[in-house]
PDB file of N, CA and C in Angstrom:
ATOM      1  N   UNK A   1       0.820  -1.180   0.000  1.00  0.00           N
ATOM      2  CA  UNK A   1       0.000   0.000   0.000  1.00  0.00           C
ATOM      3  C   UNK A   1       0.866   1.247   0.000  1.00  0.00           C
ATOM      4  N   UNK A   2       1.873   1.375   0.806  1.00  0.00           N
ATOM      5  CA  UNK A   2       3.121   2.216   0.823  1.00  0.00           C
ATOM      6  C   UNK A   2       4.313   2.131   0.025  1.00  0.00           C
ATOM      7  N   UNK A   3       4.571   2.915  -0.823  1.00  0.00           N
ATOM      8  CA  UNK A   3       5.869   2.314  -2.006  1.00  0.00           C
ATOM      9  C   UNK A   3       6.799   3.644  -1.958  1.00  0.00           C
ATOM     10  N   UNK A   4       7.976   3.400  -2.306  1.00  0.00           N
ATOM     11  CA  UNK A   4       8.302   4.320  -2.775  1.00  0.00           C
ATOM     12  C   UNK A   4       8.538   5.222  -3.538  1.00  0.00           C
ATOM     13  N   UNK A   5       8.669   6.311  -3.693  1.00  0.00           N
ATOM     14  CA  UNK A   5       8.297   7.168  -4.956  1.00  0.00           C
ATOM     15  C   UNK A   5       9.336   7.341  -5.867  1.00  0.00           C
ATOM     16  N   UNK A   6       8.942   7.486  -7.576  1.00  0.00           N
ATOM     17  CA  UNK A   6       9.700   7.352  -8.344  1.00  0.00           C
ATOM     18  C   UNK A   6      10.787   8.481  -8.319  1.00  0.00           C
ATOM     19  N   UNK A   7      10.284   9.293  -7.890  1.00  0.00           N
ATOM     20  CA  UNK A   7      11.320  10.796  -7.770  1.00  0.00           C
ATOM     21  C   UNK A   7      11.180  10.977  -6.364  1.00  0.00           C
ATOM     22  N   UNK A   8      12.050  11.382  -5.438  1.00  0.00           N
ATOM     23  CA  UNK A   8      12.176  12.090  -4.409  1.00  0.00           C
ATOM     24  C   UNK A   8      11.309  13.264  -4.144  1.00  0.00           C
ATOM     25  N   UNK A   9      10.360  13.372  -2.972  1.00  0.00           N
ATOM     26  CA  UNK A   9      10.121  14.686  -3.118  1.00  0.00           C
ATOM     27  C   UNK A   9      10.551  15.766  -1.801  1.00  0.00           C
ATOM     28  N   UNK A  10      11.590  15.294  -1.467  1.00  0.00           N
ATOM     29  CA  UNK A  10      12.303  15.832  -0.431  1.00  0.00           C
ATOM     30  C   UNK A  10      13.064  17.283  -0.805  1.00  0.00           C
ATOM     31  N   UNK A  11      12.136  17.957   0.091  1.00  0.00           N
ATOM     32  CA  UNK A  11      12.971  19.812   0.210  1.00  0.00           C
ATOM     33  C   UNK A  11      12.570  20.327  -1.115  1.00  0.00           C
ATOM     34  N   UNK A  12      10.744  19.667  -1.486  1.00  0.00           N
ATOM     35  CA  UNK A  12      10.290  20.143  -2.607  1.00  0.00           C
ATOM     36  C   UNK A  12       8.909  20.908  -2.104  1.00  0.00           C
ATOM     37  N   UNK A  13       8.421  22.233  -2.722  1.00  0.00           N
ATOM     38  CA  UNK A  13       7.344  22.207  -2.685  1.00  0.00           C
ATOM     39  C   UNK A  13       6.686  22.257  -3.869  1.00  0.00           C
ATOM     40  N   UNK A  14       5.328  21.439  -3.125  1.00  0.00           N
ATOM     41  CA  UNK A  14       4.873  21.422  -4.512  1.00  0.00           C
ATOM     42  C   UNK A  14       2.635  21.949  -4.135  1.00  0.00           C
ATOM     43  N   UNK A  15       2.535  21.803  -5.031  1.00  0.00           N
ATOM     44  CA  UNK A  15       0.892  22.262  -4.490  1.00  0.00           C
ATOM     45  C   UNK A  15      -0.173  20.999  -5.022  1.00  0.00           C
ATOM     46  N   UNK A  16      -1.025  21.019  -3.417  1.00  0.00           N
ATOM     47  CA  UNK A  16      -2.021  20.456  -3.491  1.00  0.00           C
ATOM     48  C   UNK A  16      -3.701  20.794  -3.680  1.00  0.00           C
ATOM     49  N   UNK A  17      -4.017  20.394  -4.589  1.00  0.00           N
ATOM     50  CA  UNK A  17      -5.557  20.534  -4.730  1.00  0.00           C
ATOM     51  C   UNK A  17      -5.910  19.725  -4.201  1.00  0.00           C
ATOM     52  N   UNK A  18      -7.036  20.742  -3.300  1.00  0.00           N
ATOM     53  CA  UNK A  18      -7.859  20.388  -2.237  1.00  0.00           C
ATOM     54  C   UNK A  18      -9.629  19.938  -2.867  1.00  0.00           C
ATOM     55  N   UNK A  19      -9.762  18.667  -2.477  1.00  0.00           N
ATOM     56  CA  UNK A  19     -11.518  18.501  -2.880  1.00  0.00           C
ATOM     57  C   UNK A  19     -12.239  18.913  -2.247  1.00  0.00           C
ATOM     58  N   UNK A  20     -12.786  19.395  -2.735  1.00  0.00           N
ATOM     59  CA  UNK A  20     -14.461  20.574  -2.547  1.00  0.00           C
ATOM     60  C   UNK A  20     -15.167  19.387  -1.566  1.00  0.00           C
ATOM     61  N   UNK A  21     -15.623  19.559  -0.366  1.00  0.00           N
ATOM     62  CA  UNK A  21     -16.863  18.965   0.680  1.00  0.00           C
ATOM     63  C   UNK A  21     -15.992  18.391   1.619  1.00  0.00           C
ATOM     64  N   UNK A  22     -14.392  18.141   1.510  1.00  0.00           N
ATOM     65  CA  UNK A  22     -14.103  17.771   2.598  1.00  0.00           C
ATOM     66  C   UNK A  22     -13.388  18.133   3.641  1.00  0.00           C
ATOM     67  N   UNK A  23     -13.283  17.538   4.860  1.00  0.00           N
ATOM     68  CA  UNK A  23     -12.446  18.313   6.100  1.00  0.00           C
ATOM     69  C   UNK A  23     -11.493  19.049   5.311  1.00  0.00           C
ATOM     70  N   UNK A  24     -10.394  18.801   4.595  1.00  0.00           N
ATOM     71  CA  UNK A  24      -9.370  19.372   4.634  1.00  0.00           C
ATOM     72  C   UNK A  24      -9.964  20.741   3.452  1.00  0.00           C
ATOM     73  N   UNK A  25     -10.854  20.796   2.994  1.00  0.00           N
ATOM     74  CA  UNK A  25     -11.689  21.800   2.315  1.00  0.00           C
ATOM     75  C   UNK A  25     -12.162  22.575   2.974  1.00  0.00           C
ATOM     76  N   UNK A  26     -12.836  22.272   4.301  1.00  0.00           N
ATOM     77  CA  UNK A  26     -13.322  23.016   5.104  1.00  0.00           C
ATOM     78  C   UNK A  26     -12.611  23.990   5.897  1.00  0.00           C
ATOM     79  N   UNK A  27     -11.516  23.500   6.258  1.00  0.00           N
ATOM     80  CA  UNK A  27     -10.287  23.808   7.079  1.00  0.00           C
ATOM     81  C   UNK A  27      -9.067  24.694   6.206  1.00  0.00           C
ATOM     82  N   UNK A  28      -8.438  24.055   4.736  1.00  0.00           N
ATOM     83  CA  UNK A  28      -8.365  25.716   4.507  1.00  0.00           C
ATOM     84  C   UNK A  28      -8.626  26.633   3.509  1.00  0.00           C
ATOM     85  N   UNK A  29     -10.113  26.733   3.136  1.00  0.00           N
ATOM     86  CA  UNK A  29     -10.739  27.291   2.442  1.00  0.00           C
ATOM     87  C   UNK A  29     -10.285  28.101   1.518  1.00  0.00           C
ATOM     88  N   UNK A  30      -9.144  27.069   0.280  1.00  0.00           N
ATOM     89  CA  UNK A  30      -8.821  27.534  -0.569  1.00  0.00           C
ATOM     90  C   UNK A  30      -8.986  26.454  -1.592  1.00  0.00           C
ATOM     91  N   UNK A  31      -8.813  26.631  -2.657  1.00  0.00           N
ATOM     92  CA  UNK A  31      -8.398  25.532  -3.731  1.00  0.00           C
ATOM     93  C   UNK A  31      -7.492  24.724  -3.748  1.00  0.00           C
ATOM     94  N   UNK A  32      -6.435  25.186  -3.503  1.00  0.00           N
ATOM     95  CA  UNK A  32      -4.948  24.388  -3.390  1.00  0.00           C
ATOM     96  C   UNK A  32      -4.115  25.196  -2.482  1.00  0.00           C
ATOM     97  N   UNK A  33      -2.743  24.419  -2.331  1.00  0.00           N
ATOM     98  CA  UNK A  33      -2.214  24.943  -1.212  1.00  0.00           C
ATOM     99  C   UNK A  33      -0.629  24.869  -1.798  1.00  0.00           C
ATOM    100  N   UNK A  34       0.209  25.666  -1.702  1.00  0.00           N
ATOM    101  CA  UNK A  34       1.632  24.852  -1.249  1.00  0.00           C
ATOM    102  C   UNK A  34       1.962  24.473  -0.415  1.00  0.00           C
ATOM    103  N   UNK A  35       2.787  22.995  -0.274  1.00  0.00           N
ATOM    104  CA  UNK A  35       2.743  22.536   0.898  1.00  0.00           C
ATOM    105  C   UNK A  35       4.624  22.211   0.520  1.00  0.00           C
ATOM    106  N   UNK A  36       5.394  21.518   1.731  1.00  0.00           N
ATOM    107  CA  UNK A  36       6.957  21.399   1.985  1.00  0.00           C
ATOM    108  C   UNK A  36       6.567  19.822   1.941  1.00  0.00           C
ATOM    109  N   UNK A  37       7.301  19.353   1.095  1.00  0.00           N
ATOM    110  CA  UNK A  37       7.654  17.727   1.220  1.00  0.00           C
ATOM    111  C   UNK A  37       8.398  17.338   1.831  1.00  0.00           C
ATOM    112  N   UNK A  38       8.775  16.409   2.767  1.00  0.00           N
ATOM    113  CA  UNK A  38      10.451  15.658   2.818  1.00  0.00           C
ATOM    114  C   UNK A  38      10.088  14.034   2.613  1.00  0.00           C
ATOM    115  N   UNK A  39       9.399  13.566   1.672  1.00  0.00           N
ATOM    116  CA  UNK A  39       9.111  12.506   1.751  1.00  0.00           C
ATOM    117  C   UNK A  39      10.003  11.588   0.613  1.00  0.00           C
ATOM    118  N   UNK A  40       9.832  10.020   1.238  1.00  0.00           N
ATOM    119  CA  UNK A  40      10.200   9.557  -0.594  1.00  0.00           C
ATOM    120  C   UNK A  40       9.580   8.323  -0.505  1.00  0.00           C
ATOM    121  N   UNK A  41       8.177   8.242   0.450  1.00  0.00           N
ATOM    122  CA  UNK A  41       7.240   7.203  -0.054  1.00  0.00           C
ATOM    123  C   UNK A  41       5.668   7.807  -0.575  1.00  0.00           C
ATOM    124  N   UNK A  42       5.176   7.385  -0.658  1.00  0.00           N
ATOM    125  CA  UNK A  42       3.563   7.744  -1.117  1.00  0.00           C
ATOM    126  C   UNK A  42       3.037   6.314  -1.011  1.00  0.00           C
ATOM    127  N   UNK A  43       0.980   6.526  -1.728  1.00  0.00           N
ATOM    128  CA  UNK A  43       0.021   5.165  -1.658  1.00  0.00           C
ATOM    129  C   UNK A  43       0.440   4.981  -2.705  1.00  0.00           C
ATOM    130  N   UNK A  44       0.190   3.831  -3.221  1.00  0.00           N
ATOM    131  CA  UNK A  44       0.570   3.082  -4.104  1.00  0.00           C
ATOM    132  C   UNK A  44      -0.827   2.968  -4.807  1.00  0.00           C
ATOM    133  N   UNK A  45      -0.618   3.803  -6.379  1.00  0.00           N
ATOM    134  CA  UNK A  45      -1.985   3.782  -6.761  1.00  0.00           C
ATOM    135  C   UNK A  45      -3.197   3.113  -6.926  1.00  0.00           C
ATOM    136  N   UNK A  46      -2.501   1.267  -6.844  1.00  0.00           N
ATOM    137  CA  UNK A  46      -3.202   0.757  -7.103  1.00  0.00           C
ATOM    138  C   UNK A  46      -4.516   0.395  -5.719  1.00  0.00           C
ATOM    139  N   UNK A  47      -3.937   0.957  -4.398  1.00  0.00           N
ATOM    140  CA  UNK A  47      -4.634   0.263  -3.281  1.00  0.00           C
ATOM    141  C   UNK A  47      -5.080   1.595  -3.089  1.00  0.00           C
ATOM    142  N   UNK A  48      -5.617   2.820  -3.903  1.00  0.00           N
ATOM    143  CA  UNK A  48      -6.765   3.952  -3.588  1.00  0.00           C
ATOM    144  C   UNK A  48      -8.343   3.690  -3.456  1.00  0.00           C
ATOM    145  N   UNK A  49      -8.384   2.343  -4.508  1.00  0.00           N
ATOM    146  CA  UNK A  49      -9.879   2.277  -4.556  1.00  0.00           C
ATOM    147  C   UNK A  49      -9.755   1.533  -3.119  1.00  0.00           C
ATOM    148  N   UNK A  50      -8.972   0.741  -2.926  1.00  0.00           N
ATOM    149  CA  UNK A  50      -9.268  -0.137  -1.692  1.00  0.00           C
ATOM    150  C   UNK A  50      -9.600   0.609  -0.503  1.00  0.00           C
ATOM    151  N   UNK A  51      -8.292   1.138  -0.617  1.00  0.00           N
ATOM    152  CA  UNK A  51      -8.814   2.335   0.424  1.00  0.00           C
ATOM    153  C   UNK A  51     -10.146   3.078   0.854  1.00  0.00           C
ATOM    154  N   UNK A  52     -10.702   4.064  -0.203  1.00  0.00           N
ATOM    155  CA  UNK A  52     -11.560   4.248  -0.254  1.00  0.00           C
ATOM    156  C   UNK A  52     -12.927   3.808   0.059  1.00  0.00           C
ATOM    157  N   UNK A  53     -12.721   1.960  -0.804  1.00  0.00           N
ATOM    158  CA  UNK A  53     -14.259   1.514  -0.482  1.00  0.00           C
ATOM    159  C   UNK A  53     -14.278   0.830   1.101  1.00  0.00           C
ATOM    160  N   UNK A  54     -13.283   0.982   1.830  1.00  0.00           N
ATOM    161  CA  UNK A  54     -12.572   0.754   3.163  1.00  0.00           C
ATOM    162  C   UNK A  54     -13.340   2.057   3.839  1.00  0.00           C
ATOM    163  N   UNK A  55     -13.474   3.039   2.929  1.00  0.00           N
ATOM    164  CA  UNK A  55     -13.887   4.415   4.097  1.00  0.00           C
ATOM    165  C   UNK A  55     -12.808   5.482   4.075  1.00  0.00           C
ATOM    166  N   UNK A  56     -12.031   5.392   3.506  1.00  0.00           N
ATOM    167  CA  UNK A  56     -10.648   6.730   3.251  1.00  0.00           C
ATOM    168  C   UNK A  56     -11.362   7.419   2.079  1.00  0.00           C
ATOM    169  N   UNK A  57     -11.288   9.121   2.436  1.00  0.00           N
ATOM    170  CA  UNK A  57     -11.252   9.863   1.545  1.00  0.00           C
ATOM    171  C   UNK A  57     -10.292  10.710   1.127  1.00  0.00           C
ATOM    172  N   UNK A  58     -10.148  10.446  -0.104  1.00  0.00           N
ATOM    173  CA  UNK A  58      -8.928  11.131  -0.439  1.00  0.00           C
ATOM    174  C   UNK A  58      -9.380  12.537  -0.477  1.00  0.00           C
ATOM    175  N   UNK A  59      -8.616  13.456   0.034  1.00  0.00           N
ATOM    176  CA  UNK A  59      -9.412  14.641  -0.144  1.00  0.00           C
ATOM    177  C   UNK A  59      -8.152  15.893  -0.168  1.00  0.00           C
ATOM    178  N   UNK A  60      -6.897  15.717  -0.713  1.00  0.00           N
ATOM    179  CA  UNK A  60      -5.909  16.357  -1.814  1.00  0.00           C
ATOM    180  C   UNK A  60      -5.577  15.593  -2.424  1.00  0.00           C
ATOM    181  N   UNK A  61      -5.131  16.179  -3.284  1.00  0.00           N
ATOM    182  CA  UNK A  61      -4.011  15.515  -4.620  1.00  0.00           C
ATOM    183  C   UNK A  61      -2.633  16.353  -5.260  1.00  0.00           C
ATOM    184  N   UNK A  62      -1.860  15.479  -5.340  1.00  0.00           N
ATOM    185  CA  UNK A  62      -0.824  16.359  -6.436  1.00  0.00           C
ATOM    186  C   UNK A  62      -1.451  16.930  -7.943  1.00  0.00           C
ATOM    187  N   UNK A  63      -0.007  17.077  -8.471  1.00  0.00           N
ATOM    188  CA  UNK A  63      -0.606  17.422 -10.141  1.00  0.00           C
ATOM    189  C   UNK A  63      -1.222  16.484 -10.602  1.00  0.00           C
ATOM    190  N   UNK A  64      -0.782  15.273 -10.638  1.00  0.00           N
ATOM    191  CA  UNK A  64      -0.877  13.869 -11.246  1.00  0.00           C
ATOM    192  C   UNK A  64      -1.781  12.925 -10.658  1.00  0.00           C
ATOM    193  N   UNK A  65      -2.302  13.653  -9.880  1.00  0.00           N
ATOM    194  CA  UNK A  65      -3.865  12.919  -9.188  1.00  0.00           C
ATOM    195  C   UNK A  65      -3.194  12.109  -7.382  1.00  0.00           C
ATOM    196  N   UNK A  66      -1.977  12.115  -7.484  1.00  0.00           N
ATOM    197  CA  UNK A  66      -1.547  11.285  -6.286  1.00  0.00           C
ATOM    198  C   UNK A  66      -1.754  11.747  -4.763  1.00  0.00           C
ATOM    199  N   UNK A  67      -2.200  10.658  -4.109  1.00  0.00           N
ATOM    200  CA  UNK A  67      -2.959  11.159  -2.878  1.00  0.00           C
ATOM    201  C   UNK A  67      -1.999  12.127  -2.061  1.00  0.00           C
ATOM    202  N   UNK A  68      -2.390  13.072  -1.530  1.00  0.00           N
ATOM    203  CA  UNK A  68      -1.178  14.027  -0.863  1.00  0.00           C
ATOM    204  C   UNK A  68      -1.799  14.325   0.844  1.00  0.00           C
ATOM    205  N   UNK A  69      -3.642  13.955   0.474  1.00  0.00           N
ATOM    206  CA  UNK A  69      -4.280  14.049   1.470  1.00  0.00           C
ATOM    207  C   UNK A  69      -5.404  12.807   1.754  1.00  0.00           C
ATOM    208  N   UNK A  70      -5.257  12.706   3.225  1.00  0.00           N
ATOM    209  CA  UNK A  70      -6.388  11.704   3.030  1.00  0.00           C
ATOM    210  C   UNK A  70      -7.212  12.354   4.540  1.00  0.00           C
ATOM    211  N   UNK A  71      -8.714  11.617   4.877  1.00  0.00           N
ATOM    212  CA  UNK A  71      -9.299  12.010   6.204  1.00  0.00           C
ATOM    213  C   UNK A  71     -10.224  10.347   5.682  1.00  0.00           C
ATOM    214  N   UNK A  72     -10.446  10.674   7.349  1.00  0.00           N
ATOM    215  CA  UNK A  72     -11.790   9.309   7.289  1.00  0.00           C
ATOM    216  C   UNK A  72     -13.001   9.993   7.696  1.00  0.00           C
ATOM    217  N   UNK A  73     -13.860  10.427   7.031  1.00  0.00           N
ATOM    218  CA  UNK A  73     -14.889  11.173   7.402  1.00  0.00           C
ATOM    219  C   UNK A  73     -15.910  10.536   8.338  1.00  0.00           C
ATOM    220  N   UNK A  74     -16.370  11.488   9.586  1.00  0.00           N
ATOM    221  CA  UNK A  74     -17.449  11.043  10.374  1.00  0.00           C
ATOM    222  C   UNK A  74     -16.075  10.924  11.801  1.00  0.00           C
ATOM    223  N   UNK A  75     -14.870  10.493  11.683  1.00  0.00           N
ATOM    224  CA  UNK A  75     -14.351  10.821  13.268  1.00  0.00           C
ATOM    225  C   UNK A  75     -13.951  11.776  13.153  1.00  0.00           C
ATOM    226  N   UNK A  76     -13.995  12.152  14.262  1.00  0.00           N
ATOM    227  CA  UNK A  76     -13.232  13.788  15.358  1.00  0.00           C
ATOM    228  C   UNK A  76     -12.200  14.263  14.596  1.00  0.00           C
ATOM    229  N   UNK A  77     -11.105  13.549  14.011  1.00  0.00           N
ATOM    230  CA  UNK A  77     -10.143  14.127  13.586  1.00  0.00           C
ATOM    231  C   UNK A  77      -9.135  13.042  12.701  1.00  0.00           C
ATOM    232  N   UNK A  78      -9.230  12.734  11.719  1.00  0.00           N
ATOM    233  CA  UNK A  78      -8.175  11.809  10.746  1.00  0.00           C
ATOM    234  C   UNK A  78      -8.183  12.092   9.460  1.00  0.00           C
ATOM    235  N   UNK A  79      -7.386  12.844   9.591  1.00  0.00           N
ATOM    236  CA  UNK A  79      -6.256  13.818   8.622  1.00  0.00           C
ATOM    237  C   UNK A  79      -5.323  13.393   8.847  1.00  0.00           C
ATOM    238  N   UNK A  80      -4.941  12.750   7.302  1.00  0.00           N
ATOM    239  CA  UNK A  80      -3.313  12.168   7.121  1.00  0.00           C
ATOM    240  C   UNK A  80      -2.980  12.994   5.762  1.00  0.00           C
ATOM    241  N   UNK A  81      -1.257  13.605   5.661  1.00  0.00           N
ATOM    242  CA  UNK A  81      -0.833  14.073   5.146  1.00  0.00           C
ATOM    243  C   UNK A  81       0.629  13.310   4.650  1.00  0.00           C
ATOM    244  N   UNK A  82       1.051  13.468   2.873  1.00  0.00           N
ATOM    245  CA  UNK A  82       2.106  13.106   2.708  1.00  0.00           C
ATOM    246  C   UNK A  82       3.216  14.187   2.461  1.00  0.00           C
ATOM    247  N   UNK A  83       2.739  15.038   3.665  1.00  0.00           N
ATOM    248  CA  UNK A  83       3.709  16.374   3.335  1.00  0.00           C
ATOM    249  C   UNK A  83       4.064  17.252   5.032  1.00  0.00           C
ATOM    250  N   UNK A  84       4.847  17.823   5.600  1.00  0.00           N
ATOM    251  CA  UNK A  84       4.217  18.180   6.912  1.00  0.00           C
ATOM    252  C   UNK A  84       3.667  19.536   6.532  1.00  0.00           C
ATOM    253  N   UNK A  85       2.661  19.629   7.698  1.00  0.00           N
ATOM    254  CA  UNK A  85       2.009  20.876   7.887  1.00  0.00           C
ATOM    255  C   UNK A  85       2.903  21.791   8.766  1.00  0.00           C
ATOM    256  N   UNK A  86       3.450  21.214   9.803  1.00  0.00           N
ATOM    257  CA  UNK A  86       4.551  22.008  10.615  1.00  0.00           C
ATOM    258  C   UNK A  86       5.791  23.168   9.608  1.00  0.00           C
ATOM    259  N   UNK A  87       5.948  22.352   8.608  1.00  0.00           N
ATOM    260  CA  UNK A  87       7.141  22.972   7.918  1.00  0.00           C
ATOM    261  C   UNK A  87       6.746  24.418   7.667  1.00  0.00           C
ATOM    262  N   UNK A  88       5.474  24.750   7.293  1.00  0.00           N
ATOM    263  CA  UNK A  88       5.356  26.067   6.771  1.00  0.00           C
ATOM    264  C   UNK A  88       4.114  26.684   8.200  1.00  0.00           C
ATOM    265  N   UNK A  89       3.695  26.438   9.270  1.00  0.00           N
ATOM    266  CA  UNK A  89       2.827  26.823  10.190  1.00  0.00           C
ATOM    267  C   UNK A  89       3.681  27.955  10.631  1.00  0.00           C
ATOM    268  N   UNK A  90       3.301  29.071  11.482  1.00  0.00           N
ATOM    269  CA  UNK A  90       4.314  30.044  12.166  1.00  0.00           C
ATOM    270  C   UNK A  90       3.074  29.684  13.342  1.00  0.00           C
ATOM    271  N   UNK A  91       3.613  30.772  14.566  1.00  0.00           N
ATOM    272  CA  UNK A  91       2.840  30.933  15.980  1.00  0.00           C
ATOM    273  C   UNK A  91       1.587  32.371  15.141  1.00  0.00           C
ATOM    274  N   UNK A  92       2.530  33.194  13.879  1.00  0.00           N
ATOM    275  CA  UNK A  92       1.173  34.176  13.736  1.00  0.00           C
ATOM    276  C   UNK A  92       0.417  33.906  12.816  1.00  0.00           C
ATOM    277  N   UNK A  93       0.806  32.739  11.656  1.00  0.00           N
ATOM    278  CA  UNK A  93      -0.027  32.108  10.659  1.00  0.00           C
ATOM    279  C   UNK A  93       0.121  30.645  10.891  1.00  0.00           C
ATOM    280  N   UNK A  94      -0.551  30.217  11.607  1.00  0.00           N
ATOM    281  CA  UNK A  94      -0.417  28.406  12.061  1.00  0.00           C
ATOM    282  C   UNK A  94      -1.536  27.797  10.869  1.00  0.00           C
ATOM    283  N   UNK A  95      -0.910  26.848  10.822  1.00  0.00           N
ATOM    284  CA  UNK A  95      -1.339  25.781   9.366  1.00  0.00           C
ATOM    285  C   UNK A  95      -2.759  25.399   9.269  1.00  0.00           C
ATOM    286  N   UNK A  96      -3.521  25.376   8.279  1.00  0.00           N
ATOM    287  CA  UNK A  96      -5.276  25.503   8.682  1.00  0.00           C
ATOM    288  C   UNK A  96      -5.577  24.136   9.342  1.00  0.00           C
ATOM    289  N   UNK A  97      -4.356  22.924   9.152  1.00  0.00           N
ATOM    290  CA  UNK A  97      -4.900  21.385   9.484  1.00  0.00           C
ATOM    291  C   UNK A  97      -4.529  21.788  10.920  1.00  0.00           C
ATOM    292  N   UNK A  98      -2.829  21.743  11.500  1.00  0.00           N
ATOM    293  CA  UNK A  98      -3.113  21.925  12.469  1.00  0.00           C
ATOM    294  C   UNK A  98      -3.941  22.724  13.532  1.00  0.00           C
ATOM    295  N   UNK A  99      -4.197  23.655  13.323  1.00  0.00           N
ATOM    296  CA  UNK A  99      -5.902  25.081  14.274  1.00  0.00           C
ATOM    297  C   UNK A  99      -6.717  23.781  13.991  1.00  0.00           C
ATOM    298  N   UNK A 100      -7.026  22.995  12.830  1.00  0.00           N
ATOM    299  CA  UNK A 100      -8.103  22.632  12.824  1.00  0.00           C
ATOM    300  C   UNK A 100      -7.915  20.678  13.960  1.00  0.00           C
ATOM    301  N   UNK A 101      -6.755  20.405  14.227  1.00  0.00           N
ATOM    302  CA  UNK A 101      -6.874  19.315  14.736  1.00  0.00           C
ATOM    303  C   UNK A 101      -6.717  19.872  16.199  1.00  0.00           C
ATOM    304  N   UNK A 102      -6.108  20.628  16.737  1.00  0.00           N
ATOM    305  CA  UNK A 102      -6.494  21.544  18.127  1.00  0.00           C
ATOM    306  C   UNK A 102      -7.360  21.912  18.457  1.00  0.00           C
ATOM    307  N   UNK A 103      -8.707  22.474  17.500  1.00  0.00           N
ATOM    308  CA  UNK A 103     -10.005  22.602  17.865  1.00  0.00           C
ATOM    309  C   UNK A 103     -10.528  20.887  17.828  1.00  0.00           C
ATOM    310  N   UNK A 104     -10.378  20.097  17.403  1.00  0.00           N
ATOM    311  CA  UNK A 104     -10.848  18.587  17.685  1.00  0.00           C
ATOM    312  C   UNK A 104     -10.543  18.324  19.167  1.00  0.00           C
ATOM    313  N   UNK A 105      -9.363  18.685  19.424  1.00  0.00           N
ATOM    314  CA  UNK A 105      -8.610  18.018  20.128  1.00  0.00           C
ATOM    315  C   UNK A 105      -9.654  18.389  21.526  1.00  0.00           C
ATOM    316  N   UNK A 106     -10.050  19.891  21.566  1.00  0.00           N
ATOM    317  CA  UNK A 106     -10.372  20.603  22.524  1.00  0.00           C
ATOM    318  C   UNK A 106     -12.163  20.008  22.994  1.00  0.00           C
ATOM    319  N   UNK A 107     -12.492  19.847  21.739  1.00  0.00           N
ATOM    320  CA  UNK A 107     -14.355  19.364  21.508  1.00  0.00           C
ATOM    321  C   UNK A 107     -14.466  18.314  22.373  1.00  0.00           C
TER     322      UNK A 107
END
């Protein structure tokens, strides 16, 4: 389900489109985002549907459709990212996932 990626995307940014209706849509109410990579695995395309009909929503993508975001809709808080949110958050502009998993946290 986890593979590694054909290119590195370490100390890259790159931007994610965000799908319209979900948490991570809600949270940061834009279209897409740039986000900081240091990764060099990703899903492995073929286990998305699995995923999915499992209950994962993919809800970013890279250019190339590859999952960058996922949530499980209906719990409190599961938001998974293949990028960190920390890298670009400050204390006076903090990252819309993290505000938004601190208000979970707090509910």
């Amino acid at each position: 389900m986890i593979t590694a990626l054909s290119c590195s995307l370490v100390g890259q940014r790159r931007t994610v489109t965000i799908r319209p209706g979900s948490r991570a849509a809600d949270l940061y109410r834009v279209p897409s985002a740039d986000e900081n990579f240091y990764c060099n695995y990703g899903i492995e395309p073929g286990w998305v549907s699995r995923l999915e009909a499992g209950g994962l929503s993919v809800s970013g993508v890279g250019d190339g459709g590859e999952v960058r975001i996922a949530e499980l809709p209906g719990h409190p808080f599961y938001v998974t990212t293949l990028f960190l949110p920390q890298a670009r958050s400050t204390p006076s502009a903090p990252h819309p996932l993290l505000v938004g998993f601190a208000n979970a946290a707090r509910a």
